[in-house]
Protein backbone atom coordinates (compact mmCIF):
# COMPACT_ATOMS: atom_id res chain seq x y z
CA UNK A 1 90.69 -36.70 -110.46
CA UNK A 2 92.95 -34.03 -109.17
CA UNK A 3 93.98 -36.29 -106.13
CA UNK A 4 94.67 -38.73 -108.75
CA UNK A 5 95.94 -37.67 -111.68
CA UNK A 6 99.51 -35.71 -110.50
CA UNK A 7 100.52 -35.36 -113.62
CA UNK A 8 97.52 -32.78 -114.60
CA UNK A 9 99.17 -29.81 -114.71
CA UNK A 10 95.75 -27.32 -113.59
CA UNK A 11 92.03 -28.46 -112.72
CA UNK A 12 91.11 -26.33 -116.42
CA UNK A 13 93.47 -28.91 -118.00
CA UNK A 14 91.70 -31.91 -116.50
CA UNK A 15 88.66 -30.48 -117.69
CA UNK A 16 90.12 -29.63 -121.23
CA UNK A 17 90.76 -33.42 -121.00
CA UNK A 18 87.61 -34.19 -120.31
CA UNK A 19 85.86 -31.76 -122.83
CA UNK A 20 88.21 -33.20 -125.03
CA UNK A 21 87.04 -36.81 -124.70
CA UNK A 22 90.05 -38.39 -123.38
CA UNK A 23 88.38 -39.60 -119.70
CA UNK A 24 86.05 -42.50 -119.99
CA UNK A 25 83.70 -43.40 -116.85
CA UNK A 26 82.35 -47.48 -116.62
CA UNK A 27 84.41 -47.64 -119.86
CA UNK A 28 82.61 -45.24 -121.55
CA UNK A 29 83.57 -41.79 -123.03
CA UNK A 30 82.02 -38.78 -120.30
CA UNK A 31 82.35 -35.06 -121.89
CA UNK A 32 80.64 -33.55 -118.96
CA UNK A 33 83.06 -32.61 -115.53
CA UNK A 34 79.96 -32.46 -113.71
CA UNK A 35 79.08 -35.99 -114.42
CA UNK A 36 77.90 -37.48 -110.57
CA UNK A 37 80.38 -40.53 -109.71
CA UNK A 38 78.65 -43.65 -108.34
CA UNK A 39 80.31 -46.02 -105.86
CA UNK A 40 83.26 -47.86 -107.28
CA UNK A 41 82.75 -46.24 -110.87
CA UNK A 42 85.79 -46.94 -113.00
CA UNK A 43 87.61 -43.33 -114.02
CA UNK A 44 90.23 -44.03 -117.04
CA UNK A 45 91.92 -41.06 -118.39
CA UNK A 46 93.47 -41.40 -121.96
CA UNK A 47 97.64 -40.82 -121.31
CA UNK A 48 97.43 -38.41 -124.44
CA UNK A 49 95.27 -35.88 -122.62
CA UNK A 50 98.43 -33.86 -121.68
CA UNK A 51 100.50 -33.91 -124.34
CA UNK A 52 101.00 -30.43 -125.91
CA UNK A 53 98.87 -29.53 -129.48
CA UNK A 54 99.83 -27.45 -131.75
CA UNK A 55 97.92 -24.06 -131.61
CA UNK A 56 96.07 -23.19 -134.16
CA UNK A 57 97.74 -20.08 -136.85
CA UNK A 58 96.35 -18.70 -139.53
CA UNK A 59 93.82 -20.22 -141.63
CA UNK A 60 94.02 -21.33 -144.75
CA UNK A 61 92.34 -18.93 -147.48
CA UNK A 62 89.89 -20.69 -150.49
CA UNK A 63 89.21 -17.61 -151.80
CA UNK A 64 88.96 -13.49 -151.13
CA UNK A 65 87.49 -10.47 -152.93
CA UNK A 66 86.94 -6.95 -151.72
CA UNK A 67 84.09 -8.07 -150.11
CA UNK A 68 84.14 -11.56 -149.70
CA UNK A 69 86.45 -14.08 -148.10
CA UNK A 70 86.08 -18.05 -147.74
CA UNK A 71 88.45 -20.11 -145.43
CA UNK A 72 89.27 -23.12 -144.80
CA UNK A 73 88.06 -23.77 -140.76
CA UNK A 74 90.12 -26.24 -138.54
CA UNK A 75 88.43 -28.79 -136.32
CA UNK A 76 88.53 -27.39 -133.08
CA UNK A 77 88.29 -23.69 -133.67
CA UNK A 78 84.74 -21.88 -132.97
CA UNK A 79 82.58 -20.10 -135.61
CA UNK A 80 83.28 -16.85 -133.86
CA UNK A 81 83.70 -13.38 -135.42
CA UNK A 82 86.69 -12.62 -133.02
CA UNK A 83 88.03 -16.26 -133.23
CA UNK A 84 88.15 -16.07 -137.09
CA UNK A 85 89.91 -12.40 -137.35
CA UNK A 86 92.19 -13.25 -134.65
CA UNK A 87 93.16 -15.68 -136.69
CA UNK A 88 93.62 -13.62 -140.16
CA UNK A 89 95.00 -10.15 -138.96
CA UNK A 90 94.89 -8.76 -142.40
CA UNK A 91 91.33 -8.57 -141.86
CA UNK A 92 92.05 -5.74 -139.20
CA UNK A 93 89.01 -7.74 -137.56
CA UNK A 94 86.05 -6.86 -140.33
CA UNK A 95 85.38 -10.29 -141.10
CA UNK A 96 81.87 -11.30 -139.83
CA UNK A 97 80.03 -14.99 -139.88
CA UNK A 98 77.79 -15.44 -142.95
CA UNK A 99 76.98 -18.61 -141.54
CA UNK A 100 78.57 -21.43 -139.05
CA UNK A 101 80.23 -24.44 -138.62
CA UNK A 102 80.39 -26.53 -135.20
CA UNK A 103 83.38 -26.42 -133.38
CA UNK A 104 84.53 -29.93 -134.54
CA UNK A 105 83.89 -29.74 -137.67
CA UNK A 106 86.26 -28.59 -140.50
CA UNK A 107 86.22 -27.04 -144.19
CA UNK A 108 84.63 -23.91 -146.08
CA UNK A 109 83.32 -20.94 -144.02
CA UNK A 110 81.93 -17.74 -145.71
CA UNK A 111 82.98 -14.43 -143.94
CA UNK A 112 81.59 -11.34 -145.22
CA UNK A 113 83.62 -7.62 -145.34
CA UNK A 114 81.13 -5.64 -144.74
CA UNK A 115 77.23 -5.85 -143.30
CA UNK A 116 75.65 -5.17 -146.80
CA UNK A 117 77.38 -8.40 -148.18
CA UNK A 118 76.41 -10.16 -145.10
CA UNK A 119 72.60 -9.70 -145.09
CA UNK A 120 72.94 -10.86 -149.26
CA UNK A 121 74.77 -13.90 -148.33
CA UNK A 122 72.33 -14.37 -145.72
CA UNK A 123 69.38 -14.16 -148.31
CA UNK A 124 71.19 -16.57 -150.29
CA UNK A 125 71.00 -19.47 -147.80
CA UNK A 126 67.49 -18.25 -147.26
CA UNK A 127 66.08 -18.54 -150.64
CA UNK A 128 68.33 -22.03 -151.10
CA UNK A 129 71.25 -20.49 -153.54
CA UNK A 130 74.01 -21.45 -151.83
CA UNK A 131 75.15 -25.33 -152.55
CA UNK A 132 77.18 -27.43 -150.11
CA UNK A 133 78.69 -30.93 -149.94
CA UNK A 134 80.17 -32.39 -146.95
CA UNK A 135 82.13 -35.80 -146.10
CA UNK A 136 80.95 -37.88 -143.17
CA UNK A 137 82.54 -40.72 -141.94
CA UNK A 138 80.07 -42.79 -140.38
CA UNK A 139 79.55 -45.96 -138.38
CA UNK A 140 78.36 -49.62 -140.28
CA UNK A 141 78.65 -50.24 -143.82
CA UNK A 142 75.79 -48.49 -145.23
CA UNK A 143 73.45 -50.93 -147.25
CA UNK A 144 72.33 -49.02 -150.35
CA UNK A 145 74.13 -46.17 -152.34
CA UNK A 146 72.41 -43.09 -151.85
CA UNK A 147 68.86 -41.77 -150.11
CA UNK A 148 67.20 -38.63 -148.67
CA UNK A 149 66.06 -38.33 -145.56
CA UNK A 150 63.27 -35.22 -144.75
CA UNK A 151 61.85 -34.98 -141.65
CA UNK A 152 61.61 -32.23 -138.93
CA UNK A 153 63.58 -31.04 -136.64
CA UNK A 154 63.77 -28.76 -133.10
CA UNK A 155 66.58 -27.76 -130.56
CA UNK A 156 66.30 -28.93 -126.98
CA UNK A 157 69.01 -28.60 -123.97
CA UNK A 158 70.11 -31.11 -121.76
CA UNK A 159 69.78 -30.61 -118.24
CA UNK A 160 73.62 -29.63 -117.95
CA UNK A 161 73.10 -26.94 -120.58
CA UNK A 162 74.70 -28.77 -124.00
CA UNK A 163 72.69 -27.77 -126.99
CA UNK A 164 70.82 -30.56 -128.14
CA UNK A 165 68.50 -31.26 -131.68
CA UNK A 166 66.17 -33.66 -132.14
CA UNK A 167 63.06 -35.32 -134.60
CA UNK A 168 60.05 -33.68 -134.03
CA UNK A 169 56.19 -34.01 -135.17
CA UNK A 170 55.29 -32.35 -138.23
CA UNK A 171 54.36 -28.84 -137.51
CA UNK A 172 56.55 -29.11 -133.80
CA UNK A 173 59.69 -28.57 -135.64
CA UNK A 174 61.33 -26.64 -138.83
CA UNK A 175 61.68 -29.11 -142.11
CA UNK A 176 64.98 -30.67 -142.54
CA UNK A 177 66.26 -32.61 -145.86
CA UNK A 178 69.72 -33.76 -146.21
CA UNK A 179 70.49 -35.91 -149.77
CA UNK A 180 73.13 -38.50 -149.57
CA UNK A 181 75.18 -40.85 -151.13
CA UNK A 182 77.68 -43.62 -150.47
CA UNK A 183 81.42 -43.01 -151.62
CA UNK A 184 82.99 -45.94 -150.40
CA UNK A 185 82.74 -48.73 -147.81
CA UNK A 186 85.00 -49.99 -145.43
CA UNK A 187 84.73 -53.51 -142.99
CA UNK A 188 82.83 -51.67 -140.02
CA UNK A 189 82.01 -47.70 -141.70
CA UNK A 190 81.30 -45.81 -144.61
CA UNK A 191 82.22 -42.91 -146.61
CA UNK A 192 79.36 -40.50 -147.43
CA UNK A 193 79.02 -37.57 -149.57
CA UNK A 194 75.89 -35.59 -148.04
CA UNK A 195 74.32 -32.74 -149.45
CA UNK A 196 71.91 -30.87 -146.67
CA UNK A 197 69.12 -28.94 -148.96
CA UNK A 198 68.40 -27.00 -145.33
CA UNK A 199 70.51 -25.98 -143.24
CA UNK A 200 69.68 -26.72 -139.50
CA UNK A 201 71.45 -27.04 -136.96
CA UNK A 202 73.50 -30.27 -135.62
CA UNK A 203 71.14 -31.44 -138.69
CA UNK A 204 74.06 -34.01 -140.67
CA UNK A 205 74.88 -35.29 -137.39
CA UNK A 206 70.97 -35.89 -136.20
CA UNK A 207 69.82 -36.96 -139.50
CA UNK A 208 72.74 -40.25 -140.14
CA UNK A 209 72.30 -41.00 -136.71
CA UNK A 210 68.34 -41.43 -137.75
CA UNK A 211 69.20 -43.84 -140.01
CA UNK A 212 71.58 -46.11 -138.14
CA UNK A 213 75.06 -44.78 -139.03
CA UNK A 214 76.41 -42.04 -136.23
CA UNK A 215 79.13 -39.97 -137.74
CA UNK A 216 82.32 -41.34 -136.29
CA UNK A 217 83.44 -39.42 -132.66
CA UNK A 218 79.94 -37.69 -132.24
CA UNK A 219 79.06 -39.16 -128.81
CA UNK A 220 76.19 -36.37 -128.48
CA UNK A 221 73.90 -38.53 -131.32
CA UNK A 222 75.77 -41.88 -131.61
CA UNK A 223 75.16 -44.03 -128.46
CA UNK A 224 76.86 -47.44 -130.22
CA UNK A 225 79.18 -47.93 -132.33
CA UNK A 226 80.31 -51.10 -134.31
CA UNK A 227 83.38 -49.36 -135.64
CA UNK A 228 86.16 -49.44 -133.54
CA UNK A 229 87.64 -46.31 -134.39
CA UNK A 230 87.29 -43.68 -131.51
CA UNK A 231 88.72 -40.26 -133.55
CA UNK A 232 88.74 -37.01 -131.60
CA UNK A 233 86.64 -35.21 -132.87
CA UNK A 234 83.35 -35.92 -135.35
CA UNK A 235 84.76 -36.55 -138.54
CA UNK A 236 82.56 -34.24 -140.61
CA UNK A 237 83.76 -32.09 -143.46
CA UNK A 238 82.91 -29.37 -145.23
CA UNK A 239 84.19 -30.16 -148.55
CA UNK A 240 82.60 -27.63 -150.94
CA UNK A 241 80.72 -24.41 -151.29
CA UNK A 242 79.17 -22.75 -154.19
CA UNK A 243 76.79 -19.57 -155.03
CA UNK A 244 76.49 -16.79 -157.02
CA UNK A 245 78.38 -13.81 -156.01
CA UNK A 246 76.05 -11.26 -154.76
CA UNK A 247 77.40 -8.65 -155.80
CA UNK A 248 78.70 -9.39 -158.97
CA UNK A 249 76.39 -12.48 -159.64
CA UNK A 250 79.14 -15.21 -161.24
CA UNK A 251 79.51 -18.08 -159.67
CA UNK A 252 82.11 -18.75 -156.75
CA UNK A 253 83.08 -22.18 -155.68
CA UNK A 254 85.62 -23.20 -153.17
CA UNK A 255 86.80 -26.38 -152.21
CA UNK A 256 88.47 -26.82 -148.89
CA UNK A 257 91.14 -30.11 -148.57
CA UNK A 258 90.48 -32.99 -146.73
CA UNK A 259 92.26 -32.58 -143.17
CA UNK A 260 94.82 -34.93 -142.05
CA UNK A 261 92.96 -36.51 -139.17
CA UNK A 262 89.93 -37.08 -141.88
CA UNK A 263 92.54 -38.91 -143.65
CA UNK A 264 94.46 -40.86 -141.51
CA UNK A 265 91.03 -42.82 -140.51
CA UNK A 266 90.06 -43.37 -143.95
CA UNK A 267 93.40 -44.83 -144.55
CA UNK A 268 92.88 -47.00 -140.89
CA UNK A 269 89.41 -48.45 -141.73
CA UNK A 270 90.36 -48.89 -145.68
CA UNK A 271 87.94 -46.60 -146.89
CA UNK A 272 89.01 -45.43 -150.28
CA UNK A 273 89.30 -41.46 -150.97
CA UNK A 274 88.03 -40.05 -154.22
């Protein structure tokens, strides 16, 4: 692709286009550099691979106490403790993870100011105290209005490394229940509020795949899709968080707004917002 592509300006950036999911191989989307070429494979790369993004600055704040702090987490940046502070310098880098969100997807993150509050938050999640709704935008029109799916759950890796989950037996795997419901419906997807009563991981994204409707842009769990939309990124969001304060033990609630992207395709495949 080097050889071919002159208007790459590195190697890193072809692969940036490639993590990215801008190169397709036999007209399918390949995330993986390292994918092996067969003889006369098609190679298409996407002409937006190299245009400049804005960088992400500063994050949008939902809420902050002395020892709390909830933001609002753009698609693309990683749950990391030195990500996040670099991003909010006030923090003077204090901020740590209560819990995570995958790279792609956006909304409310907890951060904690101190370790104390962190290990309470922590016990929280644990004990099943801490609410959250996200929006998924997912492939077909969903049939009936809302459902639960339980199963269980266990982490794998692909052979080139990429964290992977999957269904497992009962008693192979941790228990996994996600309640959903349908918001709205569009000609080829579907708007659905989801409501994960565990909290494992990749474990929206595994469990609507289960059930026949891939979250739009996830090529890691959605093989086919009817819809023709092809976003960016996975359009999952964390919409809402809620708990009590453990410290002072009222409740907190934020609410983080719908991102642009998350929008734009709603607006594209006539899916009506709330």
């Amino acid at each position: 692709m080097r050889k071919k592509c002159p208007q790459a300006p590195s190697v890193k950036a072809l692969k940036r286009a490639i993590d990215g999911k801008y190169c397709r191989v036999n007209g399918k989307v390949e995330t993986f550099s390292s994918h092996p070429l067969k003889v006369n494979a098609r190679v298409e790369l996407d002409e937006r691979a190299f245009k400049v993004k804005p960088r992400i600055s500063g994050l949008l704040v939902l809420y902050e106490d002395e020892e709390l702090l909830i933001c609002d987490k753009p698609a693309g940046l990683i749950s990391d403790n030195r990500a996040i502070n670099q991003q909010l310098p006030d923090s003077q880098g204090r901020l740590q993870l209560v819990h995570r969100l995958d790279k792609e997807t956006s909304g409310a993150l907890i951060l904690a100011k101190n370790h104390q509050v962190k290990e309470k938050m922590i016990a929280l999640f644990a004990t099943g105290q801490v609410h959250k709704v996200y929006l998924a935008l997912v492939d077909g029109v969903i049939k009936t209005d809302e459902g639960r799916i339980e199963n269980f759950l266990k982490r794998t890796a692909l052979s080139r490394g990429q964290a992977f989950v999957q269904v497992a037996e009962s008693g192979k795997g941790k228990p996994a229940i996600t309640n959903w419901s349908c918001m709205s419906r569009g000609e080829k997807a579907s708007l659905l509020r989801c409501e994960p009563i565990t909290g494992r991981t990749h474990q929206l994204r595994v469990h609507l795949s289960t059930i026949g409707h891939p979250i739009l842009g996830d090529l890691s769990y959605g093989k086919h899709f009817r819809c023709s939309l092809r976003p960016e990124r996975h359009l999952l969001h964390a919409y809402s968080i809620r708990f009590p304060h453990p410290t002072q033990h009222q409740e907190i609630e934020a609410v983080a707004p719908i991102p642009q992207d998350f929008i734009e395709a709603c607006e594209e495949l006539r899916i009506e917002l709330f």
